[in-house]
PDB file of N, CA and C in Angstrom:
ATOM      1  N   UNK A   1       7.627  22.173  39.035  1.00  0.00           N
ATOM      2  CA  UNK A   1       7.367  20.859  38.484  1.00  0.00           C
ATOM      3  C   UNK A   1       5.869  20.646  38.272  1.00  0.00           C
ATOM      4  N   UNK A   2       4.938  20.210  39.357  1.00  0.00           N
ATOM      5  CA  UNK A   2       3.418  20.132  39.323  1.00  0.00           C
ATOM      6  C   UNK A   2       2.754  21.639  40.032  1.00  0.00           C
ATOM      7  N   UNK A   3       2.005  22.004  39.405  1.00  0.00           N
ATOM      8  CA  UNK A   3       1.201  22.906  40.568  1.00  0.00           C
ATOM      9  C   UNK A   3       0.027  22.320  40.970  1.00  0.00           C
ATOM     10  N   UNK A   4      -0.050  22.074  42.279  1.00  0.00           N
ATOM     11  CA  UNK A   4      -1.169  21.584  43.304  1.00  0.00           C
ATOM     12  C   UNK A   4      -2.310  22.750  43.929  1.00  0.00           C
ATOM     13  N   UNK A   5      -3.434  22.762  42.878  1.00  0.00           N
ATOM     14  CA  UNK A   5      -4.394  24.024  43.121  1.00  0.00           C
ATOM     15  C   UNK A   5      -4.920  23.666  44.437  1.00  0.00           C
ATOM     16  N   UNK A   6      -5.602  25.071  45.401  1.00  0.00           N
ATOM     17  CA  UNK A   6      -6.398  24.822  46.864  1.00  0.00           C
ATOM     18  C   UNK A   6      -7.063  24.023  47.244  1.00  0.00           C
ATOM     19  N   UNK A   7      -8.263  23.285  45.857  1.00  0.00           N
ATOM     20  CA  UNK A   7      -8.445  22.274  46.749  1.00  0.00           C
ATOM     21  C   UNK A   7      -7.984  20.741  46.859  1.00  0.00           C
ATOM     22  N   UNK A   8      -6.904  20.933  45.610  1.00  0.00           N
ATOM     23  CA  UNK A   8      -5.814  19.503  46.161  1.00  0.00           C
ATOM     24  C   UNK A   8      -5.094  19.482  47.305  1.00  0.00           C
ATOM     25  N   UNK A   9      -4.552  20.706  47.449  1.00  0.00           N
ATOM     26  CA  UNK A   9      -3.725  20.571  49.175  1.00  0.00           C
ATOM     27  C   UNK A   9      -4.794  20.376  49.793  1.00  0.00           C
ATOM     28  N   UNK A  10      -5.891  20.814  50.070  1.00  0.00           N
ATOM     29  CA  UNK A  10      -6.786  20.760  50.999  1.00  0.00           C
ATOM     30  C   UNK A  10      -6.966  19.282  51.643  1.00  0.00           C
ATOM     31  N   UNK A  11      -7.765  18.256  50.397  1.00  0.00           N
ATOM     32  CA  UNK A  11      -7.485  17.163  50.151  1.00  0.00           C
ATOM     33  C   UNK A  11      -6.534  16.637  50.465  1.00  0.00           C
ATOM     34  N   UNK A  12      -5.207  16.889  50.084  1.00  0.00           N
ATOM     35  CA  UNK A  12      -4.037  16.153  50.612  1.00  0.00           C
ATOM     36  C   UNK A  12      -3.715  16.326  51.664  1.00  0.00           C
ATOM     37  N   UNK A  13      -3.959  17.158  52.379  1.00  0.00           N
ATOM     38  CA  UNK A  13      -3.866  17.920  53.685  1.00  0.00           C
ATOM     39  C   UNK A  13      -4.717  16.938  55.139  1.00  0.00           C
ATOM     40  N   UNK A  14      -6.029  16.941  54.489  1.00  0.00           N
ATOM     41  CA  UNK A  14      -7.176  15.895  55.072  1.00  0.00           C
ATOM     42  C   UNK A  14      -6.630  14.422  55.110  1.00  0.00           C
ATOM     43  N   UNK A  15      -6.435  13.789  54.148  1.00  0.00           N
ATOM     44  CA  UNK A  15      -5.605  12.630  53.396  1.00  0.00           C
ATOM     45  C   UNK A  15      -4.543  12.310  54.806  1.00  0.00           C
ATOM     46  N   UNK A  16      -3.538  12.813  54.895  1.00  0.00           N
ATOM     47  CA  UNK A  16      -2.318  13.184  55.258  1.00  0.00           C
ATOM     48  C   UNK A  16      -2.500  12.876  56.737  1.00  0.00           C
ATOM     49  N   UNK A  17      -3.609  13.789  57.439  1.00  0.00           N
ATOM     50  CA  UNK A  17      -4.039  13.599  58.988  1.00  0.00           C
ATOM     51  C   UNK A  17      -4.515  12.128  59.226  1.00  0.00           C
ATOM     52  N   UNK A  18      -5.285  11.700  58.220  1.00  0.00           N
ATOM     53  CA  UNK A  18      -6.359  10.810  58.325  1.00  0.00           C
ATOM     54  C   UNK A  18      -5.728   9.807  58.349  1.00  0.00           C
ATOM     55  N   UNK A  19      -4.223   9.549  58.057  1.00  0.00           N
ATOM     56  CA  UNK A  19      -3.647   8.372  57.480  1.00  0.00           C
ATOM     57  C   UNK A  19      -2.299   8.346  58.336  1.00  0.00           C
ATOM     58  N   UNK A  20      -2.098   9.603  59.179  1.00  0.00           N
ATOM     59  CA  UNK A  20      -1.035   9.932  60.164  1.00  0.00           C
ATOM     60  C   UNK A  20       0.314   9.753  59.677  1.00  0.00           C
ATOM     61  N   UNK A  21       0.205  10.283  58.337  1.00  0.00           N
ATOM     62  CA  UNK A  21       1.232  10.614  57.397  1.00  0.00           C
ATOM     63  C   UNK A  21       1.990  12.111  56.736  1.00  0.00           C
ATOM     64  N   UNK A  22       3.152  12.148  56.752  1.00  0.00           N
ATOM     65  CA  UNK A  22       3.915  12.827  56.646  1.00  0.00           C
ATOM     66  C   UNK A  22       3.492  13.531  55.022  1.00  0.00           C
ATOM     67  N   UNK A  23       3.466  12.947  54.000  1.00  0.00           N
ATOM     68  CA  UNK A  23       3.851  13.097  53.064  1.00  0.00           C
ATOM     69  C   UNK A  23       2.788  11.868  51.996  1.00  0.00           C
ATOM     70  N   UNK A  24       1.885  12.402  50.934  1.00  0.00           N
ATOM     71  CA  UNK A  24       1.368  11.537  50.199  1.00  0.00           C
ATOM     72  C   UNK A  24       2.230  11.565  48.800  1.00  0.00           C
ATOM     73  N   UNK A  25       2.721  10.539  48.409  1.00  0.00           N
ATOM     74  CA  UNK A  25       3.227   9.816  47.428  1.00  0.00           C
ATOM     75  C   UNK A  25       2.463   9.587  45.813  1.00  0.00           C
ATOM     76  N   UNK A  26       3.072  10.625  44.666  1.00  0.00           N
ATOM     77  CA  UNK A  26       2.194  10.047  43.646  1.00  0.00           C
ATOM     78  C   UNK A  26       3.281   9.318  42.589  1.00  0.00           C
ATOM     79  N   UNK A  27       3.093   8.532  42.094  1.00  0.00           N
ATOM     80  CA  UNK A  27       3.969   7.879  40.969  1.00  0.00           C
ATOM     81  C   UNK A  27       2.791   7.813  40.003  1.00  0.00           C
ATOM     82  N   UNK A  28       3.500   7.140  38.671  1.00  0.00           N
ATOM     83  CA  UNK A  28       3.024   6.815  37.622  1.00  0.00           C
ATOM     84  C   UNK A  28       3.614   5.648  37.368  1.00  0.00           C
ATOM     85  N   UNK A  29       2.694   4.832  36.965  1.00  0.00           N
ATOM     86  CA  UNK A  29       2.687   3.259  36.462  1.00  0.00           C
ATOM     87  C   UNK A  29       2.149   2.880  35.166  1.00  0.00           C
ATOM     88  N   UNK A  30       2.769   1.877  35.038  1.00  0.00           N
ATOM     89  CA  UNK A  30       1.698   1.348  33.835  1.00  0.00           C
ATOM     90  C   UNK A  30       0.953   0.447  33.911  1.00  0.00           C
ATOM     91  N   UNK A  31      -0.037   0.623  32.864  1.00  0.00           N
ATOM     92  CA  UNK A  31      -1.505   0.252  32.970  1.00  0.00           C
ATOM     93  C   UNK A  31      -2.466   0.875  32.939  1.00  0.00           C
ATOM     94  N   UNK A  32      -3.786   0.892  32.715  1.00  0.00           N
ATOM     95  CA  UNK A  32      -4.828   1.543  32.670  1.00  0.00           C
ATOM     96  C   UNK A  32      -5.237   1.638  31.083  1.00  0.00           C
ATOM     97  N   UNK A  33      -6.322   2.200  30.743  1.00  0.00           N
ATOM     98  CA  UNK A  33      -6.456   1.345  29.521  1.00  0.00           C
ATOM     99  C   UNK A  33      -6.088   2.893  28.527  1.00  0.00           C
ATOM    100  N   UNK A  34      -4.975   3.639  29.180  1.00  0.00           N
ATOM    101  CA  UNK A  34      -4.362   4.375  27.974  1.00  0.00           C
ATOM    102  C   UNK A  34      -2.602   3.978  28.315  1.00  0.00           C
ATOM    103  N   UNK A  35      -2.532   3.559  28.719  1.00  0.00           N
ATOM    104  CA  UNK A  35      -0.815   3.022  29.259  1.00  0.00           C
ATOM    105  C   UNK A  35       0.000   3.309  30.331  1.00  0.00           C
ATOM    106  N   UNK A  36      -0.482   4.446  30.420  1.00  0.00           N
ATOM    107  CA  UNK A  36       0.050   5.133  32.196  1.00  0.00           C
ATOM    108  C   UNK A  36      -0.648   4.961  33.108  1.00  0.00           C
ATOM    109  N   UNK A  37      -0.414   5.145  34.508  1.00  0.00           N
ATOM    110  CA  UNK A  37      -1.426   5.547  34.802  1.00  0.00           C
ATOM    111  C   UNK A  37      -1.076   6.269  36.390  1.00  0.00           C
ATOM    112  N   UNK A  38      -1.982   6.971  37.169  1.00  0.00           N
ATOM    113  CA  UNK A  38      -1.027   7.328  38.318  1.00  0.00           C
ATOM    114  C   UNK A  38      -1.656   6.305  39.551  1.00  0.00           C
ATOM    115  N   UNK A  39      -0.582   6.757  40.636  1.00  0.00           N
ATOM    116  CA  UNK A  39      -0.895   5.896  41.729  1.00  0.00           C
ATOM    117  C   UNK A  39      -0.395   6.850  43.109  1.00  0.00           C
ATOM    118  N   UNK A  40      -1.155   6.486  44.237  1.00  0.00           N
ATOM    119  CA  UNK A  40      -0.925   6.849  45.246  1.00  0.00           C
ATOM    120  C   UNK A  40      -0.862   5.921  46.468  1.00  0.00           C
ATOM    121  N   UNK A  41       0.119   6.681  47.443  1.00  0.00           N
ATOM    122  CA  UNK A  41       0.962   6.228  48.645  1.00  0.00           C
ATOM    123  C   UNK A  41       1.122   7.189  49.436  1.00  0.00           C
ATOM    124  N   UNK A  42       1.151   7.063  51.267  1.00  0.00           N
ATOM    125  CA  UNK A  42       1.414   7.363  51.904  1.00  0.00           C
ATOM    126  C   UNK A  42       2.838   7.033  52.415  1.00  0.00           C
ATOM    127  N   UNK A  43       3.308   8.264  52.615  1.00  0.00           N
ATOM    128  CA  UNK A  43       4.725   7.829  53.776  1.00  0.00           C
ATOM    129  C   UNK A  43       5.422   9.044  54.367  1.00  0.00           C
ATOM    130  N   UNK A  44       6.092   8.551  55.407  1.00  0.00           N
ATOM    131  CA  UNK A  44       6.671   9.268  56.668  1.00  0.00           C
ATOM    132  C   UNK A  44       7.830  10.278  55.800  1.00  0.00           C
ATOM    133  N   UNK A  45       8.566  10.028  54.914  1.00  0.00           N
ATOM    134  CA  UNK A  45      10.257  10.831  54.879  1.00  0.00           C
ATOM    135  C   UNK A  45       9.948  10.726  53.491  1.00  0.00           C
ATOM    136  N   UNK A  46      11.096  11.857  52.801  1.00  0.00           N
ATOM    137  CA  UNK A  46      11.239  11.730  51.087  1.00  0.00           C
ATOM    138  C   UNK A  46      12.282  10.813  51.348  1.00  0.00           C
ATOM    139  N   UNK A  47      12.598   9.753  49.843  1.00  0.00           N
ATOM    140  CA  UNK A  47      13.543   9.466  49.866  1.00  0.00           C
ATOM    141  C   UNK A  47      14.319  10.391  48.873  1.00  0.00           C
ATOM    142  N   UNK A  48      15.966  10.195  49.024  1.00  0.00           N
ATOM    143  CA  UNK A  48      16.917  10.879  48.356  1.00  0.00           C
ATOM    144  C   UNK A  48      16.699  11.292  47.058  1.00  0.00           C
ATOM    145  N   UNK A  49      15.492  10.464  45.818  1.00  0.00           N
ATOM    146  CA  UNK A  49      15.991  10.706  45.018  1.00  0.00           C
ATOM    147  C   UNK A  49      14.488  11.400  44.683  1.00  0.00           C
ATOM    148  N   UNK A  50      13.296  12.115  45.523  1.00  0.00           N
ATOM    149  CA  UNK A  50      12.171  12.635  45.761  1.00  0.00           C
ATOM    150  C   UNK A  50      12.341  13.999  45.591  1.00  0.00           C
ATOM    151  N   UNK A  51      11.268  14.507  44.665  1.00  0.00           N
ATOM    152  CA  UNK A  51      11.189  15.979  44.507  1.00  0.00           C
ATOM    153  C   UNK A  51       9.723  16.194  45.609  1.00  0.00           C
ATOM    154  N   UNK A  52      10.079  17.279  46.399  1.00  0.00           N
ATOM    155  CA  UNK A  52       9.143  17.577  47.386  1.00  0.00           C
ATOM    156  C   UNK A  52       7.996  18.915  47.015  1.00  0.00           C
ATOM    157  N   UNK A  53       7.120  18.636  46.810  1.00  0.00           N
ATOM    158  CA  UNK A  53       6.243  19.763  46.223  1.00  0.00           C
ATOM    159  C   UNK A  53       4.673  19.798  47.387  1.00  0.00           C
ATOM    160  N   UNK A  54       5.341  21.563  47.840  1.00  0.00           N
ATOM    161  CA  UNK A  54       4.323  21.810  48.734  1.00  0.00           C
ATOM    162  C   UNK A  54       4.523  21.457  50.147  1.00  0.00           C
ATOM    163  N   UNK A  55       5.900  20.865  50.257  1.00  0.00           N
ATOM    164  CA  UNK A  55       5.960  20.193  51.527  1.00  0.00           C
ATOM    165  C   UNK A  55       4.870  19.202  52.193  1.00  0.00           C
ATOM    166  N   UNK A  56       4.409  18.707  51.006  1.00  0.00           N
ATOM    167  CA  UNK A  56       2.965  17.502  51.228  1.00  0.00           C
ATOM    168  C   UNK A  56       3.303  16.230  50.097  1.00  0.00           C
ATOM    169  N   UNK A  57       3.449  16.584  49.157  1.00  0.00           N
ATOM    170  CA  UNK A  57       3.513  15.385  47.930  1.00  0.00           C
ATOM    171  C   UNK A  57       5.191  14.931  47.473  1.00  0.00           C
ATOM    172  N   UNK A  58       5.690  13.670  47.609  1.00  0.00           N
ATOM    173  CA  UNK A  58       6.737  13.355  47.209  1.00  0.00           C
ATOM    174  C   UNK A  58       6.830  12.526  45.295  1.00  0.00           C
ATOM    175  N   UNK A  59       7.312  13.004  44.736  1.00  0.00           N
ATOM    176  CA  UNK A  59       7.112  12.594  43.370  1.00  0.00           C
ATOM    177  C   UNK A  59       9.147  11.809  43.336  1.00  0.00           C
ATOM    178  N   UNK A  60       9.189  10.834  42.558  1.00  0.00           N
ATOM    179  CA  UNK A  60      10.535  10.425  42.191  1.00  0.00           C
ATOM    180  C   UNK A  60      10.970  11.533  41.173  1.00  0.00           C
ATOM    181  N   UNK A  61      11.953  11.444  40.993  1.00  0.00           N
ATOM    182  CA  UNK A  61      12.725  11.819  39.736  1.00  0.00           C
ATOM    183  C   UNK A  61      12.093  11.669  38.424  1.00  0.00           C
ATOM    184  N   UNK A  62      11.871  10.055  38.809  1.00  0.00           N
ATOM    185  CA  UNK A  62      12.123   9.544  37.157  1.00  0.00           C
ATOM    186  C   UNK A  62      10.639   9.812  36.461  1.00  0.00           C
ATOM    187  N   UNK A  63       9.965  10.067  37.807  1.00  0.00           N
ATOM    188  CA  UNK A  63       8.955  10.269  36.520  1.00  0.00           C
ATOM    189  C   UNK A  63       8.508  11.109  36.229  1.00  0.00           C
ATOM    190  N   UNK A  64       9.514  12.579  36.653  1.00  0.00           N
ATOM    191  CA  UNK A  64       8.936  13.789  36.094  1.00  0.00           C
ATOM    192  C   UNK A  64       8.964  14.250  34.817  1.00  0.00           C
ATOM    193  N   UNK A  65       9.677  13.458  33.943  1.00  0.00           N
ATOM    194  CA  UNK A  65       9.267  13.613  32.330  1.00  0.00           C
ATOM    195  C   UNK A  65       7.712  13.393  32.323  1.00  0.00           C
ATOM    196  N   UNK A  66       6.814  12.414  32.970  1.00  0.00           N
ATOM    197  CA  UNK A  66       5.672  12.350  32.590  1.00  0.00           C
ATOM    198  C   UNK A  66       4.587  13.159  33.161  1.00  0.00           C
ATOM    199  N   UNK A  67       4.874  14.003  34.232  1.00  0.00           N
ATOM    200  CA  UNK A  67       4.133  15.109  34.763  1.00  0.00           C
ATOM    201  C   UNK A  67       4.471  16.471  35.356  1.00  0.00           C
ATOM    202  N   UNK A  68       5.505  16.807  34.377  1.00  0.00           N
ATOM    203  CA  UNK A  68       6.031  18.129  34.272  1.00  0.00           C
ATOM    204  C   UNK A  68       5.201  18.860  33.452  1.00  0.00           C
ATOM    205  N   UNK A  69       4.668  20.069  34.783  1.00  0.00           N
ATOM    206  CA  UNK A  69       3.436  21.396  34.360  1.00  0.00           C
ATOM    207  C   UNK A  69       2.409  20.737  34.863  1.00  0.00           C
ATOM    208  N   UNK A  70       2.264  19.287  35.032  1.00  0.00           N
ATOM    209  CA  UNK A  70       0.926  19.343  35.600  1.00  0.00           C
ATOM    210  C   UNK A  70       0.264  20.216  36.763  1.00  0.00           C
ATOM    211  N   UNK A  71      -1.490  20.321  36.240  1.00  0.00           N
ATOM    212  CA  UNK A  71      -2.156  20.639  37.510  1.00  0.00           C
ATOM    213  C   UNK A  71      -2.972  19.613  38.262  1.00  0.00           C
ATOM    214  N   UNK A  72      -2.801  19.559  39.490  1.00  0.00           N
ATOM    215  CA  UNK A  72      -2.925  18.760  40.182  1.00  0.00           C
ATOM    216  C   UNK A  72      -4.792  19.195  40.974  1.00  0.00           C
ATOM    217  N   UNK A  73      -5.635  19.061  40.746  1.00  0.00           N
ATOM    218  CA  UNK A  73      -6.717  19.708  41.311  1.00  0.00           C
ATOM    219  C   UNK A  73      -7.722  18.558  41.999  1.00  0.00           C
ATOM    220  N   UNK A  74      -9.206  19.039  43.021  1.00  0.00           N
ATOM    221  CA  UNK A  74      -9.543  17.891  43.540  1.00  0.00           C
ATOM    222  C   UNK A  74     -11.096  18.294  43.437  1.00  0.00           C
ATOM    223  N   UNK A  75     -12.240  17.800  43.252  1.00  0.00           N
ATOM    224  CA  UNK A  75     -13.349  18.343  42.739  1.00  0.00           C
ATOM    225  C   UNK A  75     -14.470  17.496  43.756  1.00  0.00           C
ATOM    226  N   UNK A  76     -15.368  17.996  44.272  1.00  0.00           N
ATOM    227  CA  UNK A  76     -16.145  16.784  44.641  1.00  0.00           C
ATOM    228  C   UNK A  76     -17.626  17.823  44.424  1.00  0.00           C
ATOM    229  N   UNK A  77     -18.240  16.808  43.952  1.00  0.00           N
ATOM    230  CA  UNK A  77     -19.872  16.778  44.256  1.00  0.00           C
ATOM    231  C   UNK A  77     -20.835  16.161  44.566  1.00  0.00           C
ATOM    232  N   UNK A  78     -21.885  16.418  44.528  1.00  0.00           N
ATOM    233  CA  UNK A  78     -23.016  15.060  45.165  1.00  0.00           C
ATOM    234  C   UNK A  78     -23.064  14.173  44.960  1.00  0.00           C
ATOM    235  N   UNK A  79     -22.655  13.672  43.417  1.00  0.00           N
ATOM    236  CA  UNK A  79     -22.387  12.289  42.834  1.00  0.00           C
ATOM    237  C   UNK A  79     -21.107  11.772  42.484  1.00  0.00           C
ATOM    238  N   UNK A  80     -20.023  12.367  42.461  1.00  0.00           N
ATOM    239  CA  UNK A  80     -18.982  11.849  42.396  1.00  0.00           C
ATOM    240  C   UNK A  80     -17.583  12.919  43.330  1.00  0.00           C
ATOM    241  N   UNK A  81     -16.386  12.655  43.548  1.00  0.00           N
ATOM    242  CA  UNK A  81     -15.703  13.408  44.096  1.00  0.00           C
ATOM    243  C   UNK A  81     -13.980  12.844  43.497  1.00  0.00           C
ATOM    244  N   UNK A  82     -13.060  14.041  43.365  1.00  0.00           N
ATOM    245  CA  UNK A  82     -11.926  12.743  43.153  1.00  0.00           C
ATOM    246  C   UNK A  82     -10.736  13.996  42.955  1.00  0.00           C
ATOM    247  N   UNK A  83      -9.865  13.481  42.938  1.00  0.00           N
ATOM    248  CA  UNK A  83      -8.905  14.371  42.097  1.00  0.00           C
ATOM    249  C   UNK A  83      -8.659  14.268  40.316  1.00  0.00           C
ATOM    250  N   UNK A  84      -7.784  15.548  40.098  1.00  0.00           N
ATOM    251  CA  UNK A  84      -7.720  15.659  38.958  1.00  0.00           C
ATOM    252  C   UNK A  84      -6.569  16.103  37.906  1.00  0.00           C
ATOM    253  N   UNK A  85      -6.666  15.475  37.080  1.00  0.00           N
ATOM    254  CA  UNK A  85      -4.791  15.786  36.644  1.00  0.00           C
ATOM    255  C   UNK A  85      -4.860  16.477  35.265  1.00  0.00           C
ATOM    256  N   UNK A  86      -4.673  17.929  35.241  1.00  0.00           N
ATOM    257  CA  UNK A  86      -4.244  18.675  33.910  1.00  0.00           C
ATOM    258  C   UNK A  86      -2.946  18.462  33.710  1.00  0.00           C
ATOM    259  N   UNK A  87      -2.444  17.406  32.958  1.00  0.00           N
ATOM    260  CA  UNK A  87      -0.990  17.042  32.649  1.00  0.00           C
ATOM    261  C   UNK A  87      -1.127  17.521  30.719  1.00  0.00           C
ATOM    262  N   UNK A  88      -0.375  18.594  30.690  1.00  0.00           N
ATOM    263  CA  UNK A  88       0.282  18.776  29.328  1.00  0.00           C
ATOM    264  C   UNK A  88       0.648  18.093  28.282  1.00  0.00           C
ATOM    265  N   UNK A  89       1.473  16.792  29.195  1.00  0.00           N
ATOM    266  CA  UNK A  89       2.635  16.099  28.210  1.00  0.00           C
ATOM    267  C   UNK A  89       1.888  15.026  28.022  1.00  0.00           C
ATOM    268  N   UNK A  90       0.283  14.910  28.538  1.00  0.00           N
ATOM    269  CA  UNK A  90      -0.730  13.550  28.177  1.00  0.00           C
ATOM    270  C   UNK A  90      -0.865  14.149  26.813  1.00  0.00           C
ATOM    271  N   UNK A  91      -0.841  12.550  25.478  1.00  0.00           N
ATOM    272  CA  UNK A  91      -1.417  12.710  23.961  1.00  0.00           C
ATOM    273  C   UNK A  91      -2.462  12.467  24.451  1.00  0.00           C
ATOM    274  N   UNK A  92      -2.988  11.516  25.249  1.00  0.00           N
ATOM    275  CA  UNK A  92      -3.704  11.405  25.575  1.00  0.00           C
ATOM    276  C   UNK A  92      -4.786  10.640  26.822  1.00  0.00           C
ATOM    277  N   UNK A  93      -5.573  10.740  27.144  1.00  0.00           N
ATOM    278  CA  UNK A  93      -6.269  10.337  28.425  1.00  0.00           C
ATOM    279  C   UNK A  93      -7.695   9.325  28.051  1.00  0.00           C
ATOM    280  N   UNK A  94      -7.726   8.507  29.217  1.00  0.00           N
ATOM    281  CA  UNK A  94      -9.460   7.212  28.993  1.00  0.00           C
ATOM    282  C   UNK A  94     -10.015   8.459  29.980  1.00  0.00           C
ATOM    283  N   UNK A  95     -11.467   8.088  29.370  1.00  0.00           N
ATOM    284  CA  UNK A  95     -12.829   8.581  30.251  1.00  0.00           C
ATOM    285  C   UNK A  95     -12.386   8.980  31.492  1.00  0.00           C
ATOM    286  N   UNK A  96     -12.003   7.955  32.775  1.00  0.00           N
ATOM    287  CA  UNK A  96     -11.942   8.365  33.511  1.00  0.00           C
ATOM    288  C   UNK A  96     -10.569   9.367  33.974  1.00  0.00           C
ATOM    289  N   UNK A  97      -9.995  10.033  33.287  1.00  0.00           N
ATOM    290  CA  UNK A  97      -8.924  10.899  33.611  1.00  0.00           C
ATOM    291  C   UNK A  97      -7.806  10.435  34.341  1.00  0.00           C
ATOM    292  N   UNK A  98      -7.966   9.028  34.397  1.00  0.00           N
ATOM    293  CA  UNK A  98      -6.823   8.629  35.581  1.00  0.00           C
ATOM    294  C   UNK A  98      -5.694   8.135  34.787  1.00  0.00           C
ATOM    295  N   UNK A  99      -6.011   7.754  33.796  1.00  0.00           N
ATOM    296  CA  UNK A  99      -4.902   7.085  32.302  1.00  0.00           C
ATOM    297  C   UNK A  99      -4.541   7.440  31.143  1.00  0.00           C
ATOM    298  N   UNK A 100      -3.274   7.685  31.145  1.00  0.00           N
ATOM    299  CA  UNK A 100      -2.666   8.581  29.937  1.00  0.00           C
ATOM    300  C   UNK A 100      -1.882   8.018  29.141  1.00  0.00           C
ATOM    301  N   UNK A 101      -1.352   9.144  28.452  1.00  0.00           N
ATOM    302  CA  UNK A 101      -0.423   8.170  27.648  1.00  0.00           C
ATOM    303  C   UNK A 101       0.839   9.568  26.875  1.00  0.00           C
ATOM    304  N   UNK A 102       1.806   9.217  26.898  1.00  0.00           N
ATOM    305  CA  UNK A 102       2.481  10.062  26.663  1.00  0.00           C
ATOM    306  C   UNK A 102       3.410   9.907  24.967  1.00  0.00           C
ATOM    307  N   UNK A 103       3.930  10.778  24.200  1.00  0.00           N
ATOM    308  CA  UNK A 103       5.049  10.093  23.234  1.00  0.00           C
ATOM    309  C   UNK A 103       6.061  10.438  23.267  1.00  0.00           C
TER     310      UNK A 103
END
């Protein structure tokens, strides 16, 4: 479904301790100033209808039409740090990489 490069688990891994959580949570919402956009959550259990990737990240079902093949990566440097989303099925993305838009 997503591939989560080394230093996103890493990150999620850190994340995960820090927050005394089982499992970090990504969905996609709308909003952001290309129409999608993603979001994150912590929590203890998948629910039933959760695809489990990595045994760290719980994604729903429904929204794997919108980030199927993504790469999931996490970058930091002196001035900025963050994660990062190579999603395929984006037409397109705003500046800050966090908002997409799909057709």
């Amino acid at each position: 479904m997503i591939k989560i490069l080394e230093n996103a688990k890493s990150k999620l891994e850190e994340l995960r301790v820090q927050h005394d959580k089982k499992f970090v949570r990504l969905s996609v919402t709308g909003g952001g100033c290309a129409g999608l956009g993603y979001e994150w959550e912590f929590e203890d259990a998948p629910d039933l209808s959760d695809i489990v990737v990595d045994n760290m990240l719980l994604i729903d079902q429904m929204f794997e039409m919108y980030i199927m093949g993504m790469e999931l990566n996490y970058n930091a440097s002196a001035f900025e740090s963050g994660f990062t989303f190579n999603n395929p099925l984006a037409t397109s993305q705003c500046g800050c990489g966090t908002s997409f838009s799909v057709q």
